[in-house]
Protein backbone atom coordinates (compact mmCIF):
# COMPACT_ATOMS: atom_id res chain seq x y z
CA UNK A 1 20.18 93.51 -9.25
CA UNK A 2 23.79 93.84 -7.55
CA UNK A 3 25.70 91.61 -5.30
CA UNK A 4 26.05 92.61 -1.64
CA UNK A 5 27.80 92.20 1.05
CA UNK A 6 24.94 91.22 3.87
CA UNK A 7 24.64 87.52 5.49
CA UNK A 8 21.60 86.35 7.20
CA UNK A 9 21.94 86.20 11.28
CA UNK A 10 22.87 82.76 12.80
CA UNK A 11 19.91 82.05 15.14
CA UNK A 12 20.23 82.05 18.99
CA UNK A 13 19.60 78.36 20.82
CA UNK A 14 18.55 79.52 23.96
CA UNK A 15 18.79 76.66 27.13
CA UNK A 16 16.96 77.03 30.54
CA UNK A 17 18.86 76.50 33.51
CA UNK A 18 16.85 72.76 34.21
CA UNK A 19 18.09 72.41 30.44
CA UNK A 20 21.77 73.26 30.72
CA UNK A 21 21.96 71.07 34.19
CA UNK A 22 20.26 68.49 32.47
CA UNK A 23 22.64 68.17 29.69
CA UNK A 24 25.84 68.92 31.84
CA UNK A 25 24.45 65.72 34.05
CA UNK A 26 24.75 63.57 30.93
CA UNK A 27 27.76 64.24 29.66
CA UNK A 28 29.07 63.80 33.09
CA UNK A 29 27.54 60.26 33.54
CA UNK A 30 28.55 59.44 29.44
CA UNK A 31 32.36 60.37 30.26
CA UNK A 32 32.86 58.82 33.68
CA UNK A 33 30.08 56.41 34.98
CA UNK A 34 32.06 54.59 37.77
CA UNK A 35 35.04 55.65 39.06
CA UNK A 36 37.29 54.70 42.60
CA UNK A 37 38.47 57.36 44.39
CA UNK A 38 40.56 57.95 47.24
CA UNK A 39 40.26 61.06 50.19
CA UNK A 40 39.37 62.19 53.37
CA UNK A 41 36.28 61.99 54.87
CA UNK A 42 34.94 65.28 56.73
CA UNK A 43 31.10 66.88 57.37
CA UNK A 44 29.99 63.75 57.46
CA UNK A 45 26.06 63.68 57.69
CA UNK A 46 23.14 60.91 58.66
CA UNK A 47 19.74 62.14 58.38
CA UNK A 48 16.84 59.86 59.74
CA UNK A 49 15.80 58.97 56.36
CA UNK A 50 19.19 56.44 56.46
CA UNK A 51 21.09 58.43 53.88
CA UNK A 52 24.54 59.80 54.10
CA UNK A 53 26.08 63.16 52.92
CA UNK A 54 29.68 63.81 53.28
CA UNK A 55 32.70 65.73 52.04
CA UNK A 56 35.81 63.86 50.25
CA UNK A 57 39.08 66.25 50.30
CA UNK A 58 43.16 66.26 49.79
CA UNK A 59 45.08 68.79 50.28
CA UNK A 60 44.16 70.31 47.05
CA UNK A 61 40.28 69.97 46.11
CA UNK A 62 37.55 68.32 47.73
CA UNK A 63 33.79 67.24 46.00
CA UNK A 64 30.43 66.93 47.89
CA UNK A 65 29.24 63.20 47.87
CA UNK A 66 25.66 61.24 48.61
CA UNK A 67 25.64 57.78 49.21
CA UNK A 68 22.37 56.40 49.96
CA UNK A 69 20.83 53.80 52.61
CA UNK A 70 20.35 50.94 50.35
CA UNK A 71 24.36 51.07 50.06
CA UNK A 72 25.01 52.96 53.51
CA UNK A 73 23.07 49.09 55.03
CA UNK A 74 26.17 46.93 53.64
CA UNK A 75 28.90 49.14 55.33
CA UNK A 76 30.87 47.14 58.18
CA UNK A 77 32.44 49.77 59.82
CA UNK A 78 31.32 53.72 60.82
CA UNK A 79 32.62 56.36 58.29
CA UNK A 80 33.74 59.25 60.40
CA UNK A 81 35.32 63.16 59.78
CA UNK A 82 38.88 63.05 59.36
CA UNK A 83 38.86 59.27 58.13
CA UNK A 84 41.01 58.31 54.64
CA UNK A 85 38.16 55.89 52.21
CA UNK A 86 38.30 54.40 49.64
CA UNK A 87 35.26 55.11 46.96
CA UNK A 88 33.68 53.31 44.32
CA UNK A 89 31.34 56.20 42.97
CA UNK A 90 29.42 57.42 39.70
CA UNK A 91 30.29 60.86 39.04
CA UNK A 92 27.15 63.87 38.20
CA UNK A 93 24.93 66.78 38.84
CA UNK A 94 22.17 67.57 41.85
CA UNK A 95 20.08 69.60 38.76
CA UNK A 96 18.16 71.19 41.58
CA UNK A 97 21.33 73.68 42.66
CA UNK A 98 23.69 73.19 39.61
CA UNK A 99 26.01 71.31 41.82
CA UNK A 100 28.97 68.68 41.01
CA UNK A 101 28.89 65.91 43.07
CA UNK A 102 29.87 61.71 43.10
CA UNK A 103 26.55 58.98 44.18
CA UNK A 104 29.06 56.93 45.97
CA UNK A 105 28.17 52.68 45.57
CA UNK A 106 30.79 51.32 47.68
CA UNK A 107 32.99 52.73 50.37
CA UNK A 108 35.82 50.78 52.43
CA UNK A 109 38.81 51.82 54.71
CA UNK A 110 41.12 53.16 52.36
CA UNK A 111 44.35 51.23 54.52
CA UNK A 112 42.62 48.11 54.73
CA UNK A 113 41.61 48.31 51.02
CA UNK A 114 45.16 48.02 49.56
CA UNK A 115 45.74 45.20 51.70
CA UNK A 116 42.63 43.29 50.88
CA UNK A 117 43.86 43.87 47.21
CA UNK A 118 47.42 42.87 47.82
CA UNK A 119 45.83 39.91 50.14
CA UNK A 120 43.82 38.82 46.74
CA UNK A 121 46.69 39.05 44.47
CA UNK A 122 49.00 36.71 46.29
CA UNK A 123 46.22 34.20 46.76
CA UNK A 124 45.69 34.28 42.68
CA UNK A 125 49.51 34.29 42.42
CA UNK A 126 50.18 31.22 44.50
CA UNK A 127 46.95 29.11 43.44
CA UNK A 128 47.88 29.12 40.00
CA UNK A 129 51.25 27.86 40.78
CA UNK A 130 49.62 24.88 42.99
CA UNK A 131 50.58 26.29 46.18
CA UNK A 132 46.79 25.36 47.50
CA UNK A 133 46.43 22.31 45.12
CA UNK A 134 44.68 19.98 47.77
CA UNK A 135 46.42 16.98 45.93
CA UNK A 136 49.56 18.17 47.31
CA UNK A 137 48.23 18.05 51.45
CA UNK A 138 49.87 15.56 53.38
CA UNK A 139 47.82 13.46 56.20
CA UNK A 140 48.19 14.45 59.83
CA UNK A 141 49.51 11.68 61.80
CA UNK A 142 47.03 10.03 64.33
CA UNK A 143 49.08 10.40 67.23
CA UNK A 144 51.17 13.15 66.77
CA UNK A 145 54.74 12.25 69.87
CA UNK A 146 56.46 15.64 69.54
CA UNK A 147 54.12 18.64 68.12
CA UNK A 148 56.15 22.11 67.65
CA UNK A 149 53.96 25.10 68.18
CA UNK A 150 55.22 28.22 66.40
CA UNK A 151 53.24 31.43 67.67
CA UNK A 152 53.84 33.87 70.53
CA UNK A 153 55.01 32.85 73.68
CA UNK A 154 52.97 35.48 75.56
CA UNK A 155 49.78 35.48 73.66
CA UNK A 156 46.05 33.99 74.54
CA UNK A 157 46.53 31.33 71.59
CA UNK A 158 49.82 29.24 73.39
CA UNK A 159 47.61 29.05 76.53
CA UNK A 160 44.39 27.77 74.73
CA UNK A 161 47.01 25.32 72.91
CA UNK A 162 48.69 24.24 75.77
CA UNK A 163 45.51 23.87 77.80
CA UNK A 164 43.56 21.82 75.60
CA UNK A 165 46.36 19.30 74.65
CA UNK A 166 47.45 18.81 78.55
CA UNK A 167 43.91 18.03 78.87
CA UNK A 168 43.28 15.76 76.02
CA UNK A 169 46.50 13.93 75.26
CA UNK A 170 49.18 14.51 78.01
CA UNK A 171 51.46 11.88 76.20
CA UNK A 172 52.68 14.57 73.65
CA UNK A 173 55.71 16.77 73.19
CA UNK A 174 55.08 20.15 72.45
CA UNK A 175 57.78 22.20 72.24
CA UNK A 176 56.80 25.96 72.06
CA UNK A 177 58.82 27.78 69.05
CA UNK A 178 58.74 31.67 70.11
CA UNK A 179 58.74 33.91 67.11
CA UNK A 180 56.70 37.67 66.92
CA UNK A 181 53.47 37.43 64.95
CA UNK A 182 52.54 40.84 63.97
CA UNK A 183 54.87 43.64 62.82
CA UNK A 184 57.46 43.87 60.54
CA UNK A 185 60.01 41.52 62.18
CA UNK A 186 57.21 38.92 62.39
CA UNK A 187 57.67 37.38 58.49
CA UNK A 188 61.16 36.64 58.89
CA UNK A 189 60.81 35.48 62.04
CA UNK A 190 58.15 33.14 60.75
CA UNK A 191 60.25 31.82 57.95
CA UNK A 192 63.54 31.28 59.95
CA UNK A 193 61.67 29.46 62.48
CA UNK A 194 59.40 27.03 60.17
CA UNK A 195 63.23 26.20 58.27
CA UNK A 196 64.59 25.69 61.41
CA UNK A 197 62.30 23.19 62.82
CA UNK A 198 61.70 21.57 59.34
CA UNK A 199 65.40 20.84 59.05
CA UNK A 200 65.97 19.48 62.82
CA UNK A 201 63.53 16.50 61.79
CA UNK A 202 62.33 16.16 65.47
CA UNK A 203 58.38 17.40 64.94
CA UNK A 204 55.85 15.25 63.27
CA UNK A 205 53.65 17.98 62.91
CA UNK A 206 53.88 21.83 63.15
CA UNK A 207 51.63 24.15 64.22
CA UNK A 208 51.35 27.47 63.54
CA UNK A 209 48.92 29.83 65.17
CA UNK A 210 47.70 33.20 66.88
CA UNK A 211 44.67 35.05 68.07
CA UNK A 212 42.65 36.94 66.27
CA UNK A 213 42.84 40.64 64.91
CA UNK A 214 42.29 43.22 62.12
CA UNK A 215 43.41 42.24 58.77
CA UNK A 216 46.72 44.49 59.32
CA UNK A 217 47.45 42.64 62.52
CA UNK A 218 47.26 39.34 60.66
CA UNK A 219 48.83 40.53 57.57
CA UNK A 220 52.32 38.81 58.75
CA UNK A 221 50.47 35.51 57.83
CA UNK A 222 49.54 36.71 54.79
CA UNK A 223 53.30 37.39 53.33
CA UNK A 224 54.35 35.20 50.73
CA UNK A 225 57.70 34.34 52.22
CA UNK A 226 55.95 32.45 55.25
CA UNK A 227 53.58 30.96 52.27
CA UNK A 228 56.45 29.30 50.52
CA UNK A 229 58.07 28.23 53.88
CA UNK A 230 55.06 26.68 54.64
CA UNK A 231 54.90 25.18 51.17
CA UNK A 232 59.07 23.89 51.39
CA UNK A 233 58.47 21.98 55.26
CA UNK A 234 59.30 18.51 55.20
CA UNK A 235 56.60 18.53 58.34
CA UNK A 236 52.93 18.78 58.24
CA UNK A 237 51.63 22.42 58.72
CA UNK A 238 48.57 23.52 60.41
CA UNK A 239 47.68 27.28 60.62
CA UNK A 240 45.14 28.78 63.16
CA UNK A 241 45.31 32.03 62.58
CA UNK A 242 42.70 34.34 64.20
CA UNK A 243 39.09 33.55 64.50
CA UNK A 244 36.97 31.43 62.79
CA UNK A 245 35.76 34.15 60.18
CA UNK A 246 39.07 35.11 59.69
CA UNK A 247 41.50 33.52 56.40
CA UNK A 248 45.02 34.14 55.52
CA UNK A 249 47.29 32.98 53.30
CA UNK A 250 48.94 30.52 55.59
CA UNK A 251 45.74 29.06 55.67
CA UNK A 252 45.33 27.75 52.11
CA UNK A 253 48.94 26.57 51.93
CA UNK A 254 49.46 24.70 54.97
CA UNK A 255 48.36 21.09 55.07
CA UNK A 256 45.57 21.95 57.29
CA UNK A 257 43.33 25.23 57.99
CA UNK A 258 41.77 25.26 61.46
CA UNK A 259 39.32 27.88 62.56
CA UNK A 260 40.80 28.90 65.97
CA UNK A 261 44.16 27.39 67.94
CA UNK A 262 41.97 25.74 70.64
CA UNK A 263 40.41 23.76 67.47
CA UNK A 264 43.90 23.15 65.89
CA UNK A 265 45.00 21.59 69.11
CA UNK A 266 41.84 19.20 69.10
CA UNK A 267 42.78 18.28 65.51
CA UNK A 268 46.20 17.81 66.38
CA UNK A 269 46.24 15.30 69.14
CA UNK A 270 43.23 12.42 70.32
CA UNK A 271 41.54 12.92 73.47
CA UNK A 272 42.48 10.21 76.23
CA UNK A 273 39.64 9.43 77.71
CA UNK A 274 37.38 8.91 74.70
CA UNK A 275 40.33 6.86 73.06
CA UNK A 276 40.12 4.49 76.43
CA UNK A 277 36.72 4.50 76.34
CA UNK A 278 36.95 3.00 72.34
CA UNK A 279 39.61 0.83 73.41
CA UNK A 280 37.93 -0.91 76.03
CA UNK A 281 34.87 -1.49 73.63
CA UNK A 282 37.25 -2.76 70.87
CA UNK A 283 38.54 -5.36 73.81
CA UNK A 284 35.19 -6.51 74.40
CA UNK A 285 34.14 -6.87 71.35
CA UNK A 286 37.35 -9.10 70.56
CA UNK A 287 36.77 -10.79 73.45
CA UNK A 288 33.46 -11.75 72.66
CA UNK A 289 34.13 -12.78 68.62
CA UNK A 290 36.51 -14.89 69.93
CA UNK A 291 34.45 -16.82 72.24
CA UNK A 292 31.88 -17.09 69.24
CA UNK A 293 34.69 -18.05 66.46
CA UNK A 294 36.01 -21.03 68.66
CA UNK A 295 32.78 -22.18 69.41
CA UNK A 296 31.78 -22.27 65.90
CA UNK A 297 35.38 -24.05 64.90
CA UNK A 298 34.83 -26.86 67.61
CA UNK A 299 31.21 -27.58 65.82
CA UNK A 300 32.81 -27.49 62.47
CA UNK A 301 35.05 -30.03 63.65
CA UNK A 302 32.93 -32.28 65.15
CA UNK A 303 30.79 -31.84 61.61
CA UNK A 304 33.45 -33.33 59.91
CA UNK A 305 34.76 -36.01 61.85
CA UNK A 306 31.38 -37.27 61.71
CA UNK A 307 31.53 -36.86 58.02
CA UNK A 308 34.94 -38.77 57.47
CA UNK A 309 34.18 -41.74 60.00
CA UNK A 310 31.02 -42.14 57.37
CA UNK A 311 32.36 -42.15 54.55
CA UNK A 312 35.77 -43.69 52.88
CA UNK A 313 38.50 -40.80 52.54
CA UNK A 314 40.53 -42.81 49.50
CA UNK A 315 37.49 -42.72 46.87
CA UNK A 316 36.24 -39.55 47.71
CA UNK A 317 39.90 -38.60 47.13
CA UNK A 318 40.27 -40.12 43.92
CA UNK A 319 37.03 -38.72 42.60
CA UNK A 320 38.26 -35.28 43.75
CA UNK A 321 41.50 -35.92 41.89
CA UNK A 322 39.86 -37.03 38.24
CA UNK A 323 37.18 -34.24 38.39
CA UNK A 324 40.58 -32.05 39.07
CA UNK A 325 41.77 -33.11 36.00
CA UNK A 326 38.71 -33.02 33.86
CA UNK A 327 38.51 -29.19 35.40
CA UNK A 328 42.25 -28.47 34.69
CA UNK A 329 41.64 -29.54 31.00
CA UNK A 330 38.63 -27.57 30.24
CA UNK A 331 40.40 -24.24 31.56
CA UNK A 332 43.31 -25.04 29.11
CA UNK A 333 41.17 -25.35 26.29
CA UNK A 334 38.80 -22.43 26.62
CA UNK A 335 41.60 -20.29 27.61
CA UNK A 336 43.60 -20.96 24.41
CA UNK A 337 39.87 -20.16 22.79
CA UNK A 338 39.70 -16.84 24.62
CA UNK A 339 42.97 -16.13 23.21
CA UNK A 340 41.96 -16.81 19.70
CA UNK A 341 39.06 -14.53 19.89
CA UNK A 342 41.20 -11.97 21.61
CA UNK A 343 43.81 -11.93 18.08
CA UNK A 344 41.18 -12.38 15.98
CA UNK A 345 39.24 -9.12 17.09
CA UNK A 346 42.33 -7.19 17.14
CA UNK A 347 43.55 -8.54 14.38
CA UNK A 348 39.75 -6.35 12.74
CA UNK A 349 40.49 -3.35 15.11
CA UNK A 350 43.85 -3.06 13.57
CA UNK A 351 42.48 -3.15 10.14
CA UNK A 352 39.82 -0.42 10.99
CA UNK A 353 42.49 1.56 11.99
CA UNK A 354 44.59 1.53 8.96
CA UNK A 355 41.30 2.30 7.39
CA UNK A 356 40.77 5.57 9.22
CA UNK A 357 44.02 6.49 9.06
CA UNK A 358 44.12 10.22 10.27
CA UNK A 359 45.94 10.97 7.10
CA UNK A 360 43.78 10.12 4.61
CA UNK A 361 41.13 12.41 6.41
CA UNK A 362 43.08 15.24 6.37
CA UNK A 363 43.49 14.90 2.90
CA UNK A 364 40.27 14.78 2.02
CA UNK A 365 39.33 17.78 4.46
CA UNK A 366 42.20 19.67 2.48
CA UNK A 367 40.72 18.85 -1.18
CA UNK A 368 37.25 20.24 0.91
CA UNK A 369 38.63 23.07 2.13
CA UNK A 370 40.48 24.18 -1.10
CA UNK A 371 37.33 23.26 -2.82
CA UNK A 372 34.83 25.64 -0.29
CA UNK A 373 37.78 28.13 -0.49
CA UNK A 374 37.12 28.93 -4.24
CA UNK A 375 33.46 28.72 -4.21
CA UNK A 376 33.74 31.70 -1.33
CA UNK A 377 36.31 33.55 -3.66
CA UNK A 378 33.65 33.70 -6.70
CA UNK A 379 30.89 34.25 -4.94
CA UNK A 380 32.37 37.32 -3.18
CA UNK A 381 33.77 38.45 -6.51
CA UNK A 382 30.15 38.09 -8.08
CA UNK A 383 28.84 39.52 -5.78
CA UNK A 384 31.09 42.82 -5.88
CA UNK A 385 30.54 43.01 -9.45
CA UNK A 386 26.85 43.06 -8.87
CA UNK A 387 27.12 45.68 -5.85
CA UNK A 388 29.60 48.24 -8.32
CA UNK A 389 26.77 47.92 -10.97
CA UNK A 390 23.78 48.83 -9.01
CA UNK A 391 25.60 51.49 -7.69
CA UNK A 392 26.35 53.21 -10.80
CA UNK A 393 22.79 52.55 -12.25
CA UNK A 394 21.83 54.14 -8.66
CA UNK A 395 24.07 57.03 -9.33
CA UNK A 396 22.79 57.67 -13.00
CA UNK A 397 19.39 58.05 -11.56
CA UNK A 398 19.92 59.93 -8.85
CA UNK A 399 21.90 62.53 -10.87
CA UNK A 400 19.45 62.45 -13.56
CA UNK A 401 16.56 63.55 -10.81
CA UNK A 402 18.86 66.01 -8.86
CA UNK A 403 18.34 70.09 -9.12
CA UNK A 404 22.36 70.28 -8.95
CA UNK A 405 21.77 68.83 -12.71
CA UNK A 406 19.24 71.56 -13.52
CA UNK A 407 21.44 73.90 -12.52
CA UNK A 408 24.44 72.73 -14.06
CA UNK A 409 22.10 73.32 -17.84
CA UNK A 410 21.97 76.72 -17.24
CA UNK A 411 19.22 77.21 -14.75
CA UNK A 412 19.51 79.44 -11.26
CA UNK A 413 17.32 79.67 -7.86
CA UNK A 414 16.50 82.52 -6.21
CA UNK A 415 16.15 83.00 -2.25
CA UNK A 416 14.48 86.04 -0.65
CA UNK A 417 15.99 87.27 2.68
CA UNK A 418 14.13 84.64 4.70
CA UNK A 419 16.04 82.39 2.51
CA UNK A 420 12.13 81.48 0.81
CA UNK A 421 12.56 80.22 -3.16
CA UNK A 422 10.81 82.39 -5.16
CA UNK A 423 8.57 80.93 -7.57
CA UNK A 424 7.09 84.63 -8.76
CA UNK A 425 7.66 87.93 -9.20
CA UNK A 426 4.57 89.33 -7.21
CA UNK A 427 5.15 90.58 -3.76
CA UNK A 428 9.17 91.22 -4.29
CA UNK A 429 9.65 95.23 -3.34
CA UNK A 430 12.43 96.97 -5.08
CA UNK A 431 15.49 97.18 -3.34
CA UNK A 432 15.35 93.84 -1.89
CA UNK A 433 18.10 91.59 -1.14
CA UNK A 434 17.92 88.23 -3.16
CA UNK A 435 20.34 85.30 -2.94
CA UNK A 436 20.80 83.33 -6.69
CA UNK A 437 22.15 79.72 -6.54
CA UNK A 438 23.88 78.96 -9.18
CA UNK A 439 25.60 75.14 -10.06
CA UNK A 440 29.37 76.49 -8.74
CA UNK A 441 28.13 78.86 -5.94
CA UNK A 442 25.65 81.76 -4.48
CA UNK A 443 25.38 85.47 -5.55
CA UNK A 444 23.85 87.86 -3.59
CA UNK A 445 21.04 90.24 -5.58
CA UNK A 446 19.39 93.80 -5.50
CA UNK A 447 16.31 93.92 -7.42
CA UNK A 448 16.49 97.46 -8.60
CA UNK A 449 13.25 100.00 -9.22
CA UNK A 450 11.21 99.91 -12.29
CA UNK A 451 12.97 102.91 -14.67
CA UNK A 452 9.29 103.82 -15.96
């Protein structure tokens, strides 16, 4: 036999087109399971069966998207071509066609997104620096003489404030403070007018307020300059901003939150009649307690003056004054008693204490712990020891059994083509290629023809 040259074939793994998908589907999910994603929405598509098919493109690349009508239920607003969303999505494969495409689980206006995170941040800023802490809310006062109004001086929230306080409690002062309340200029506006009445100590109570809109036309309310001027007024603050559903960061700062400005001015100032209404019951109730308070004094009096003209005034005195003193001496004596008790038990508390002196326990927890320490160390170490033994005794053996061993005395295998061990020399042609394995390698074999 001679060595040659010739290596077995590797063997094909063929994959079916379900097959490749299939596995191109997984390792999809496996590498990116949820991701967000920004775009633009186009061929936007609602079958009947509630789902929704749609296109998400930049100016580079776009990606074909599903999002189904368990999730497509929970959307608040209607996704339309040409729109800019924002996507929470898993990413994949629709087997069926081979195509890439993202299973979208959450979808919101991409604009009103970043602001509903930026909104979030602040609020988790400024609560954990106490801006919100409730302990820190000062009390309204009950009747409120000059009230300072800080909002628009054209919009629908100074006439609903203006109208309801006329109406309830003409007696107050409200000064309306014009600043803009949407827009860039509207923060700084804010600010320089809450300072500015703060520091002119002629409000006992501040409003501020507007009507309601989108989350960007609020947004000046949610700036955390106006939080912290809210936060620095000497004044009460309360903010009505929007509608009742609505929340902004003025909100949680001010002293009070009130759901629209029609409620705020209710909050802020009593209404008249109802007051006159309580005020006349309070008069006649007083009126009437009175009545019954002197009657019952005039009996009382009459009582005792038949009391004293029955009996003699200067021995009931005298009795009164000698069970005085009898009284006067028993509270002297059993308070110096309580006192004794008092030292005597702390007198025991302080010697329990010295007892359980925190020192002496933590020495005694250090002798344990030194103690517990050094067990651990030996019992690790004998247990290592052990570990390294049965490993070489496993070793030994498994040598001992293994055909590399065999091999290594001497001894070879031999492989037909098929890479079969021959165990005989029936059935092996001439000419055929045999593979010997040896204990340092493989050498390939000819078995050549019979010279007889």
């Amino acid at each position: 036999m001679h060595p040659s040259d010739d290596q077995p074939a590797t063997p094909r793994h063929i994959l079916t087109p379900s097959t490749l998908n299939r596995l191109v589907r997984g390792l999809l999910e496996d590498a990116l399971p949820l991701v967000w994603i920004e775009g633009e929405l186009s061929n936007v598509a609602r079958p009947a069966s509630g789902h929704m098919y749609f296109t998400l493109k930049d100016s580079g690349a776009q990606v074909r998207c599903a999002m189904f009508r368990p999730k497509t239920v929970a959307l608040r607003f209607k996704p339309v071509d040409g729109m800019q969303v924002l996507l929470r999505a898993r990413v994949g494969l629709y087997e069926p066609r081979g195509e890439f495409q993202l299973v979208a689980e959450h979808m919101e206006p991409a604009g009103e997104g970043a602001l509903q995170r930026e909104f979030e941040r602040l609020k988790a800023q400024l609560d954990a620096e106490g801006l919100f802490d409730p302990a820190r809310k000062r009390p309204l006062p009950r009747f409120a003489r000059r009230i300072g109004v800080i909002t628009s001086a054209t919009g629908a929230a100074v006439r609903d404030v203006l109208s309801v306080m006329s109406r309830r409690w003409p007696l107050a002062d409200v000064d309306i403070l014009p600043v803009p309340v949407q827009g860039r200029e509207a923060p700084p506006a804010i600010v320089a007018m809450l300072k500015k009445a703060s520091a002119s100590a002629r409000y006992d109570v501040l409003l501020l307020t507007r009507g309601g809109g989108s989350l960007e036309d609020l947004w000046a309310f949610n700036d955390e300059a106006v939080a912290r001027a809210i936060h620095a007024s000497a004044v009460p603050v309360v903010s009505a901003v929007g509608h009742e559903v609505d929340f902004s960061i003025a909100d949680f700062v001010a002293d009070l939150r009130a759901p629209t400005p029609s409620a705020a001015a209710e909050l802020l100032v009593p209404d008249a009649q109802a007051l006159g209404r309580h005020l006349y019951q309070l008069q006649q109730r007083l009126a009437t307690l009175q009545q019954r308070r002197l009657q019952g004094h005039g009996q009382r009096v009459d009582h005792l003056l038949a009391r004293l003209q029955a009996q003699r005034p200067q021995a009931r005195l005298a009795r009164d004054r000698e069970r005085l003193a009898h009284l006067h001496r028993r509270l002297l004596g059993s308070l110096r008693e309580q006192q004794q008790q008092r030292q005597s038990r702390l007198d025991r508390v302080h010697a329990r204490l010295l007892a359980r002196h925190p020192q002496q326990r933590l020495q005694l927890l250090r002798r344990q712990l030194a103690e517990q320490a050094q067990r651990l160390r030996q019992s690790i170490e004998r247990r290592l020891e052990r570990d390294r033994l049965t490993l070489q005794q496993s070793a030994r053996a498994l040598h001992a059994v293994s055909p590399l061993a065999t091999l290594e005395r001497g001894y070879a295998i031999l492989f037909d083509a098929d890479g079969k061990v021959l165990r005989s020399t029936h059935g092996v042609a001439a000419d055929a290629k045999l593979r010997a394995r040896l204990a340092d390698g493989e050498l390939p074999l000819r078995v050549e023809p019979d010279s007889d």
